[in-house]
Structure formats: structure tokens, C-alpha cells
C-alpha atoms as a PDB file:
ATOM      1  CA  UNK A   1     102.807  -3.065 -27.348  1.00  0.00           C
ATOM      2  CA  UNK A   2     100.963  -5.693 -25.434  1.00  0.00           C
ATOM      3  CA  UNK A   3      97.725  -7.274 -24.546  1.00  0.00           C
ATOM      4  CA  UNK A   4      95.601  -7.424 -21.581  1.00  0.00           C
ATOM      5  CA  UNK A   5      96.441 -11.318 -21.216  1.00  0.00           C
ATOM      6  CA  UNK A   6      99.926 -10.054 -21.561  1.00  0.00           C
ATOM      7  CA  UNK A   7      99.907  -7.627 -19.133  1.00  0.00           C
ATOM      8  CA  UNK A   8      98.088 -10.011 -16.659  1.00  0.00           C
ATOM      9  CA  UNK A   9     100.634 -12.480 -16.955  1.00  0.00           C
ATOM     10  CA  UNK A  10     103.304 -10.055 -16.098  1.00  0.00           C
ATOM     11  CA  UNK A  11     100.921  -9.512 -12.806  1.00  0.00           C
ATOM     12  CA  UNK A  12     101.361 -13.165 -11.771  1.00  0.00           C
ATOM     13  CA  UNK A  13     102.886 -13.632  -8.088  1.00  0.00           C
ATOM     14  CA  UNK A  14     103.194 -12.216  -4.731  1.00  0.00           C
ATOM     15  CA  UNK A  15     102.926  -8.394  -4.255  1.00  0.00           C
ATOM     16  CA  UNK A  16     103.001  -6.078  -1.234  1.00  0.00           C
ATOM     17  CA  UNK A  17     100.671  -2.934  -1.706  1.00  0.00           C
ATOM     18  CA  UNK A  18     101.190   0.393   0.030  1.00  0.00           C
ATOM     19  CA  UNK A  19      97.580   2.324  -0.659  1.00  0.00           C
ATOM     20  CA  UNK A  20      97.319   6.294  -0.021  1.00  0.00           C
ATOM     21  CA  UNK A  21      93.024   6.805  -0.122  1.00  0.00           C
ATOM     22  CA  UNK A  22      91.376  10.134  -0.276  1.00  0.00           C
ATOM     23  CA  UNK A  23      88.006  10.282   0.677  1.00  0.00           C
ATOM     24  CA  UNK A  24      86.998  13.869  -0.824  1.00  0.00           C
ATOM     25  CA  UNK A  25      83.366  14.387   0.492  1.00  0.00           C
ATOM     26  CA  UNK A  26      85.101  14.226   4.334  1.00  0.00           C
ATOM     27  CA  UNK A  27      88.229  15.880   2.894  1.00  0.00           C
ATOM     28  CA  UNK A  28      90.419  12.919   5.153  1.00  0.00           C
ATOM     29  CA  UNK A  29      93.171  10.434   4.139  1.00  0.00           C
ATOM     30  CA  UNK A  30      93.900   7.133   5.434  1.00  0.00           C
ATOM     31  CA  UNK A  31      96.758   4.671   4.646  1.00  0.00           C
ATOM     32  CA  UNK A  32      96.248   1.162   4.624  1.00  0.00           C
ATOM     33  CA  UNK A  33      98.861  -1.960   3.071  1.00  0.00           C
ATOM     34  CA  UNK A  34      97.931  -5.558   1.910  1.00  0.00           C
ATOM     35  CA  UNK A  35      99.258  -8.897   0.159  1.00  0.00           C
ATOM     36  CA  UNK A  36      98.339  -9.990  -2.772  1.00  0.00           C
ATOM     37  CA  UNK A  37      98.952 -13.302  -4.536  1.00  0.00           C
ATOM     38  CA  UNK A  38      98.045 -13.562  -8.498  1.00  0.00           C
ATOM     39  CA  UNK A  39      97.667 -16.895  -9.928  1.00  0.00           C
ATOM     40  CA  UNK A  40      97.296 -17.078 -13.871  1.00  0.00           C
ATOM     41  CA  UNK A  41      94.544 -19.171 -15.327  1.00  0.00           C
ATOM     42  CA  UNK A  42      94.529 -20.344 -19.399  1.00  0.00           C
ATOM     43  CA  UNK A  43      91.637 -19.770 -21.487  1.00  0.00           C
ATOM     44  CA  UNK A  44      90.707 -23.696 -20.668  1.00  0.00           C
ATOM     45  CA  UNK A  45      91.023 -24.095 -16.957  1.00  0.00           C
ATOM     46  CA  UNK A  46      87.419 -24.748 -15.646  1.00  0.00           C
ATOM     47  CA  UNK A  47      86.842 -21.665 -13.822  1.00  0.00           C
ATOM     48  CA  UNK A  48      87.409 -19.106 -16.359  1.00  0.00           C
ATOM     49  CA  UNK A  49      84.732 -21.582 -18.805  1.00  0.00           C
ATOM     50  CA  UNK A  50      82.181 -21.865 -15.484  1.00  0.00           C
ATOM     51  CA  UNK A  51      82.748 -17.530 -15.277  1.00  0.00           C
ATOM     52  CA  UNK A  52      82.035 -16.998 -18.787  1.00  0.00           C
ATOM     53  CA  UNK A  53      79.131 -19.252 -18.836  1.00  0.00           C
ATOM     54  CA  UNK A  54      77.862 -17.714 -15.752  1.00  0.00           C
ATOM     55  CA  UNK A  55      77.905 -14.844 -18.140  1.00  0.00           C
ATOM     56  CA  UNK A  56      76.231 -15.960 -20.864  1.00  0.00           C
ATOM     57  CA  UNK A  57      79.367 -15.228 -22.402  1.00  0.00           C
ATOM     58  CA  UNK A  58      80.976 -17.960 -25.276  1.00  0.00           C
ATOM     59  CA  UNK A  59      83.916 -19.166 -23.337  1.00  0.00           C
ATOM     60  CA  UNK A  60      86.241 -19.914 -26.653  1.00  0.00           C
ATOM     61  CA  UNK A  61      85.758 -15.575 -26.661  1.00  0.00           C
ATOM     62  CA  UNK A  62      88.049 -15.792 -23.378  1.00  0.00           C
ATOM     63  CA  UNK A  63      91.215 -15.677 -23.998  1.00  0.00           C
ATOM     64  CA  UNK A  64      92.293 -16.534 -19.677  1.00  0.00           C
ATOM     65  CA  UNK A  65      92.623 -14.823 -16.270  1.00  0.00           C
ATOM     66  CA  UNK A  66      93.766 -14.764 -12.718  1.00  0.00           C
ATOM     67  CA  UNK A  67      92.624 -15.952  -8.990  1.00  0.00           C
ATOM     68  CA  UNK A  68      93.326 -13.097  -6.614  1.00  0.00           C
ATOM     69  CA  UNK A  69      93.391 -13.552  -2.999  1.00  0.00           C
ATOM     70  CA  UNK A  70      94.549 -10.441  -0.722  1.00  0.00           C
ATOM     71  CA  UNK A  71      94.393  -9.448   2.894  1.00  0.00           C
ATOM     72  CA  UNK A  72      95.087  -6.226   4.110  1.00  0.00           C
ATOM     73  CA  UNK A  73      94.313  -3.189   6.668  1.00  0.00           C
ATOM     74  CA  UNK A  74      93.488   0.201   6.728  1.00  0.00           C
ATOM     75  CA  UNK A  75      94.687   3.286   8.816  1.00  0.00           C
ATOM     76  CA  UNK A  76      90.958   3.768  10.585  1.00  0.00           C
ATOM     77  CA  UNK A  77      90.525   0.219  10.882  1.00  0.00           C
ATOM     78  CA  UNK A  78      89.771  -0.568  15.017  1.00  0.00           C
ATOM     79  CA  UNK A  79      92.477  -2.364  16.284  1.00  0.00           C
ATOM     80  CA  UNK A  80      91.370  -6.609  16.250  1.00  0.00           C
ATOM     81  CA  UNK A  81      88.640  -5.527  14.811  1.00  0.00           C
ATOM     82  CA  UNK A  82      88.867  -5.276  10.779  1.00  0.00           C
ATOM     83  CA  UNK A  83      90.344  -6.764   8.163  1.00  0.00           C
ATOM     84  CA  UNK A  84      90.306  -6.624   4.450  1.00  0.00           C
ATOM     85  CA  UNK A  85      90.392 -10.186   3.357  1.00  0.00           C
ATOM     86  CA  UNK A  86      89.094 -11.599  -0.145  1.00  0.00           C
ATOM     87  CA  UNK A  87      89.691 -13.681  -3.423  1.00  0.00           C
ATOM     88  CA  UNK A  88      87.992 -13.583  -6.971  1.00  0.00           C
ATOM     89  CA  UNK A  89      88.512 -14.497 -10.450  1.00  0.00           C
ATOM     90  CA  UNK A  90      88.120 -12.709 -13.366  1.00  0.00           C
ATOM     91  CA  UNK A  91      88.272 -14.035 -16.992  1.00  0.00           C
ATOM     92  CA  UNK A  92      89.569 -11.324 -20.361  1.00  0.00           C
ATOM     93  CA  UNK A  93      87.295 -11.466 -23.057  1.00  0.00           C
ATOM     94  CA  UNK A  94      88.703  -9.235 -25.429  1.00  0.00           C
ATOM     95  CA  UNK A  95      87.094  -7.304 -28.687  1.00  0.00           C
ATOM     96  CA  UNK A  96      87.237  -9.788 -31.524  1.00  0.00           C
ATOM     97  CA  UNK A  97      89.176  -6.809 -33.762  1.00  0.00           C
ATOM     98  CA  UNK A  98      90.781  -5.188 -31.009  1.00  0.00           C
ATOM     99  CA  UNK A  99      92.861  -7.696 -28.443  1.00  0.00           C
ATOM    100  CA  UNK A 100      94.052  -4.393 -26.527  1.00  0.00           C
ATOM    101  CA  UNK A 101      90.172  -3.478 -25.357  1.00  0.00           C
ATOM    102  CA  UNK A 102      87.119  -5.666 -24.714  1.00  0.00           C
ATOM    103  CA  UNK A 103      85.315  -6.830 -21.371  1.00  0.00           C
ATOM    104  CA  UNK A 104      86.495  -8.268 -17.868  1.00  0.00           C
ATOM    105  CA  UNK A 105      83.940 -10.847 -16.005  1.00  0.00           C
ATOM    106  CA  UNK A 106      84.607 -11.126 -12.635  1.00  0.00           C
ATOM    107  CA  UNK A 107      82.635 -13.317 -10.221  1.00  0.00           C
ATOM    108  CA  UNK A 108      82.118 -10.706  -7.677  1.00  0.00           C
ATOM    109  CA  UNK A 109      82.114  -6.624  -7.386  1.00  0.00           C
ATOM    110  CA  UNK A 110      83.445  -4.425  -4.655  1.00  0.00           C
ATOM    111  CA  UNK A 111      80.093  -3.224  -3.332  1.00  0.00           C
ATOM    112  CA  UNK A 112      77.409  -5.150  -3.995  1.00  0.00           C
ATOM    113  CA  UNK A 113      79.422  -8.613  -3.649  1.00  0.00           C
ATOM    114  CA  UNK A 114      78.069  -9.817  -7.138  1.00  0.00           C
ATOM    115  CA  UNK A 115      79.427 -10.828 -10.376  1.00  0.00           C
ATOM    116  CA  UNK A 116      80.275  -7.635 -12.426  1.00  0.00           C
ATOM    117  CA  UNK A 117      81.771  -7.159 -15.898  1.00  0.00           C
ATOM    118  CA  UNK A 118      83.642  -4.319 -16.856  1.00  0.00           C
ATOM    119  CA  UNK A 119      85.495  -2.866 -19.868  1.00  0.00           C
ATOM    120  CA  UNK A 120      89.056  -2.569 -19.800  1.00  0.00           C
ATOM    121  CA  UNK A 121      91.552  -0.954 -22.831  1.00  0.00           C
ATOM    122  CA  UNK A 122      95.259  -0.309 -23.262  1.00  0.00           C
ATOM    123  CA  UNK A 123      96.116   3.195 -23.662  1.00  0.00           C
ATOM    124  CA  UNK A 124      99.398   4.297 -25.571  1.00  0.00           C
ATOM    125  CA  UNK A 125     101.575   3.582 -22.700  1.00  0.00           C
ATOM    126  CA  UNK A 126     100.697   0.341 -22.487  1.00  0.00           C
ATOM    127  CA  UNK A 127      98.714   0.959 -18.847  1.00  0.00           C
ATOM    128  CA  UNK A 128      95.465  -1.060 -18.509  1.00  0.00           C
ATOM    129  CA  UNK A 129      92.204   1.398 -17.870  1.00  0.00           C
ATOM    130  CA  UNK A 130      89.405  -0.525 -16.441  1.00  0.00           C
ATOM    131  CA  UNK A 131      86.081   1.129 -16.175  1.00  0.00           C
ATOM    132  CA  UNK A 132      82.969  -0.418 -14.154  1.00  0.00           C
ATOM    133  CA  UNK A 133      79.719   0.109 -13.514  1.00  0.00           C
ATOM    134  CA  UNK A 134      77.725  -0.360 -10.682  1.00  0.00           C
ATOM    135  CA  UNK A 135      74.211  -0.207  -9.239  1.00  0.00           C
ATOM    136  CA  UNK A 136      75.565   2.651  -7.036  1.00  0.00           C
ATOM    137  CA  UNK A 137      79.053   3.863  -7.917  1.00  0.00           C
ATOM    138  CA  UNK A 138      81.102   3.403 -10.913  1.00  0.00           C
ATOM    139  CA  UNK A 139      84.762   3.582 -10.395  1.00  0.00           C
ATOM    140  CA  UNK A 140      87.982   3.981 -13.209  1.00  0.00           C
ATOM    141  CA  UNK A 141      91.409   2.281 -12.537  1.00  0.00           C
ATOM    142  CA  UNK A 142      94.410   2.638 -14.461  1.00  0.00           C
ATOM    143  CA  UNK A 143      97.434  -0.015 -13.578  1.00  0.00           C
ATOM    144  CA  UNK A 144     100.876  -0.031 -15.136  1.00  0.00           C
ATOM    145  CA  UNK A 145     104.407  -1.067 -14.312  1.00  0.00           C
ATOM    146  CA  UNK A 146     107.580   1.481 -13.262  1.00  0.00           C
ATOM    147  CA  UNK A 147     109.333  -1.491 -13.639  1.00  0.00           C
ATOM    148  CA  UNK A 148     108.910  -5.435 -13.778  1.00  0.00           C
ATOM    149  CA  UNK A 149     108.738  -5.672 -10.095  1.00  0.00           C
ATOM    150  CA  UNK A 150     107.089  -2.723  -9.741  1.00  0.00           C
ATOM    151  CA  UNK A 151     103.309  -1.480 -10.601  1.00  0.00           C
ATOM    152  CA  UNK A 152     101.465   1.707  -9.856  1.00  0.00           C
ATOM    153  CA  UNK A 153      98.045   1.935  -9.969  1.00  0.00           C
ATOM    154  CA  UNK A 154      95.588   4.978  -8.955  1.00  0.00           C
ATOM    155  CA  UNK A 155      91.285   4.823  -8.720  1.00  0.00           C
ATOM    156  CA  UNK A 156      88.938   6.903  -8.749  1.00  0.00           C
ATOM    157  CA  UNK A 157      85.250   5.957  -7.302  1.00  0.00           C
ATOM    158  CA  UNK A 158      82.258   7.662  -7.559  1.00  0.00           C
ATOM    159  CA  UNK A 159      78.925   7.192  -5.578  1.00  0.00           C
ATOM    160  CA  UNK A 160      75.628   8.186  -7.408  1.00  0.00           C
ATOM    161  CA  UNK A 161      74.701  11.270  -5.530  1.00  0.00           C
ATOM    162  CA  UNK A 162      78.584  12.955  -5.417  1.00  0.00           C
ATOM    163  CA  UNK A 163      80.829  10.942  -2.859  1.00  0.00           C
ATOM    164  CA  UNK A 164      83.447   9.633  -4.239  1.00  0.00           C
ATOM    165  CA  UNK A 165      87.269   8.319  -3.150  1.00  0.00           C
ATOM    166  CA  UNK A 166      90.648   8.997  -5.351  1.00  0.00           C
ATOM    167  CA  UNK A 167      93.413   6.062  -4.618  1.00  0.00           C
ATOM    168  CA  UNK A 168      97.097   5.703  -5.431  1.00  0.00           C
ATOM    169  CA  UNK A 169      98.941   2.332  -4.512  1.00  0.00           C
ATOM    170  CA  UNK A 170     102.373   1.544  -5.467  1.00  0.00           C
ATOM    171  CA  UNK A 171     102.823  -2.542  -5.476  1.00  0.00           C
ATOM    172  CA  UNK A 172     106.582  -4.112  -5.122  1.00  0.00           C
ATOM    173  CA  UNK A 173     106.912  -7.792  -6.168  1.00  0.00           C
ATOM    174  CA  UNK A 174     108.112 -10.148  -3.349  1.00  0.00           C
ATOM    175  CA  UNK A 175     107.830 -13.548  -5.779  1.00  0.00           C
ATOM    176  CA  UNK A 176     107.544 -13.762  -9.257  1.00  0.00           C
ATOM    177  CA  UNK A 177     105.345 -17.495  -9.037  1.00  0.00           C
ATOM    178  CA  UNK A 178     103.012 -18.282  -6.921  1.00  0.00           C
ATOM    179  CA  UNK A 179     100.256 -20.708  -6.296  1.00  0.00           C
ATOM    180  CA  UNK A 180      97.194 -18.968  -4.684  1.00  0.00           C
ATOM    181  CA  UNK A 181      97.239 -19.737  -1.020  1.00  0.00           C
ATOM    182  CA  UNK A 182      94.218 -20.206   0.613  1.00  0.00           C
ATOM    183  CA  UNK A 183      92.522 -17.674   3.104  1.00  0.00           C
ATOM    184  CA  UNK A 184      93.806 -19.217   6.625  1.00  0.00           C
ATOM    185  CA  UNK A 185      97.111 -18.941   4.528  1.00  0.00           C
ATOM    186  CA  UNK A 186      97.041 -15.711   3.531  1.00  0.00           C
ATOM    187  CA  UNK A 187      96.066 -14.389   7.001  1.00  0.00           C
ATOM    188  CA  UNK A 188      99.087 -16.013   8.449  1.00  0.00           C
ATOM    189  CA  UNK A 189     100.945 -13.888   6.307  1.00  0.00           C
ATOM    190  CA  UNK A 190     100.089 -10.871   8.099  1.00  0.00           C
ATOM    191  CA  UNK A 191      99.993 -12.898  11.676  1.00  0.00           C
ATOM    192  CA  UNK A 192      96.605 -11.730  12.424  1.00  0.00           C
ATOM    193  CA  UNK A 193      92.692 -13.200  13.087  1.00  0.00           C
ATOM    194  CA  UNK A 194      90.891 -12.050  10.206  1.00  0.00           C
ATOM    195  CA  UNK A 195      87.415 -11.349  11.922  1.00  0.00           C
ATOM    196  CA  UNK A 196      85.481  -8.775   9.111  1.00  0.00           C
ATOM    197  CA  UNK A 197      85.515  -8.871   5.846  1.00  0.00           C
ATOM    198  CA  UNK A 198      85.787  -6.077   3.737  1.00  0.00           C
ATOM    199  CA  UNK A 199      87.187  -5.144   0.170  1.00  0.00           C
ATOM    200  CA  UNK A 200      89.415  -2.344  -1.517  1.00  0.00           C
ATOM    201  CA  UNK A 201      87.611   0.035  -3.697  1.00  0.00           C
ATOM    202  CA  UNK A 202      89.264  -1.836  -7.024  1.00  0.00           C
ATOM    203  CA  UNK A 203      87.513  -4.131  -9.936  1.00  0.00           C
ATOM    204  CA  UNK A 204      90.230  -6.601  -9.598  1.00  0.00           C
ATOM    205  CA  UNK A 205      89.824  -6.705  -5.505  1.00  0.00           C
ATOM    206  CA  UNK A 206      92.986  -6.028  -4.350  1.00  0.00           C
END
């Protein structure tokens, strides 16, 4: 059995992430792929302390983190015209009798683009459930690996009033260490102008 730290740490590197999204209320489908780079943080680097503080949150309650940067696209994106480009951090602050459940800060949310915490647990297979709340929506992830080099992950969002998106994205390791790169960087990756920004429906970003 392991931790959420632990099972962070196994998240640390480059990733390419093929995304099936079903968007129920229009009964439509789109595809969409993106990079991701995952950069570890310990409990003392100064932007998981500046997070939890931000917080109002004890920072010796954190026990660490990640910086996430990804850039990806979409199936109905318009051609030049969108891109889904972003980076955050989030810092694990777990239960004080429970390691395997407590609550994940992160500096920013999908929709309102503000810091958000949610609550996260490890179920019996050792997958990581994340559950946040929103002003608007709330949405429930589950992550957990097929194999080392390979995680699965599927979402559910749902706006108040009924509308509401389902997800599944498989995610293959390219490199098991990586320092984040910045965002010119990470655009080169995918050789194009990043000219809108927009996030996935996902706590962690990506």
C-alpha cells in the first residue's frame, strides 16, 4: 500500500496523454492529446511553504508536491487558433491519522482560475480519488497506474444546473526525470504558437 506522496513521486517526469471526452448534455465526443512534465517538490522547497501559507494552512502539515506544466489540443479546437497550455502546483497535506486521505492545495482551479483545495484518498487498489469543489461544478478523478510507465485516469465533471463531461485518458511515460520546462519550452514540444489559453477539465491541470 502507498501514500499520496508516494504515488506522486511515481508521477514524476514526462508523459504523453491521449484524452477520449464525452460531453453528455450535447451527446458528442472529441479527442484531444497533450504533454505533460511533473516535477517533484519536498515538503521544504519554498513554493509548497508560500501554497500552504496562502492557505492558511501550517506548512510542517505538508508533507510535498509537484509543478505541472502541460500543453495540449483538442479535436474541435480551430486550427491556429487554440491551445491548451498551463502550469500549477499543488502541495499534499494529508490527515494527521490517515496518510492515505487528507487535502490537496493547489494554486489555481480549472474554471474559475483560482486557488482551490480538494480532498483526495487512496482506495483499496491503491488509485488516488480526488474530489473538488467549485463555485460552479464539482468534478471526481480517479488516477492509477497499469503499469510504471503507464497511468489511466477517468473524470467526471458536473456543472450546477445538470451539464456535465465524463473523461478517460491513458498517459505513457516518455522520461522518468525531468526538470519542468518552461512554457516557450513546452510549446516547442508540440512545434506550435500557443495563442489561447485554456485548461483540461482535471484538479491537477493536465
Amino acid at each position: 500500500m502507498i501514500d499520496a506522496m508516494e504515488f506522486f513521486q511515481l508521477s514524476a517526469g514526462k508523459w504523453r496523454s491521449q484524452r477520449a471526452t464525452h460531453h453528455l448534455a450535447f451527446k458528442r465526443s472529441e479527442i484531444g492529446e497533450s504533454d505533460i512534465q511533473v516535477e517533484t517538490l519536498d515538503a521544504e522547497h519554498p513554493e509548497i511553504i508560500e501554497l500552504c501559507r496562502y492557505h492558511e494552512i501550517d506548512p510542517s502539515l505538508s508533507v510535498g508536491g509537484s509543478r505541472v506544466a502541460w500543453l495540449g489540443t483538442m479535436a474541435w479546437d480551430r486550427e491556429g487558433e487554440e491551445n491548451h497550455q498551463g502550469k500549477t502546483i499543488f502541495a499534499i497535506v494529508p490527515d494527521s491519522d490517515n496518510p492515505r486521505q487528507g487535502k490537496l492545495l493547489r494554486e489555481r482551479g480549472y474554471a474559475e482560475i483560482v486557488p482551490v483545495v480538494g480532498l483526495f484518498h487512496m482506495d483499496d487498489e491503491d488509485g488516488l480519488v480526488l474530489t473538488t469543489e467549485y463555485e460552479t461544478m464539482s468534478s471526481i478523478e480517479r488516477f492509477w497506474f497499469a503499469s510504471p510507465n503507464m497511468r489511466l485516469r477517468t473524470s467526471t465533471v458536473k456543472r450546477f444546473g445538470g451539464f456535465s463531461t465524463a473523461s478517460f485518458c491513458s498517459e505513457t511515460r516518455m522520461e522518468t526525470s525531468v526538470e519542468v520546462a518552461s512554457a516557450e519550452e513546452v510549446t516547442k514540444i508540440q512545434g506550435a504558437d500557443v495563442l489561447e489559453k485554456r485548461q483540461f477539465y482535471s484538479v491537477l491541470g493536465w
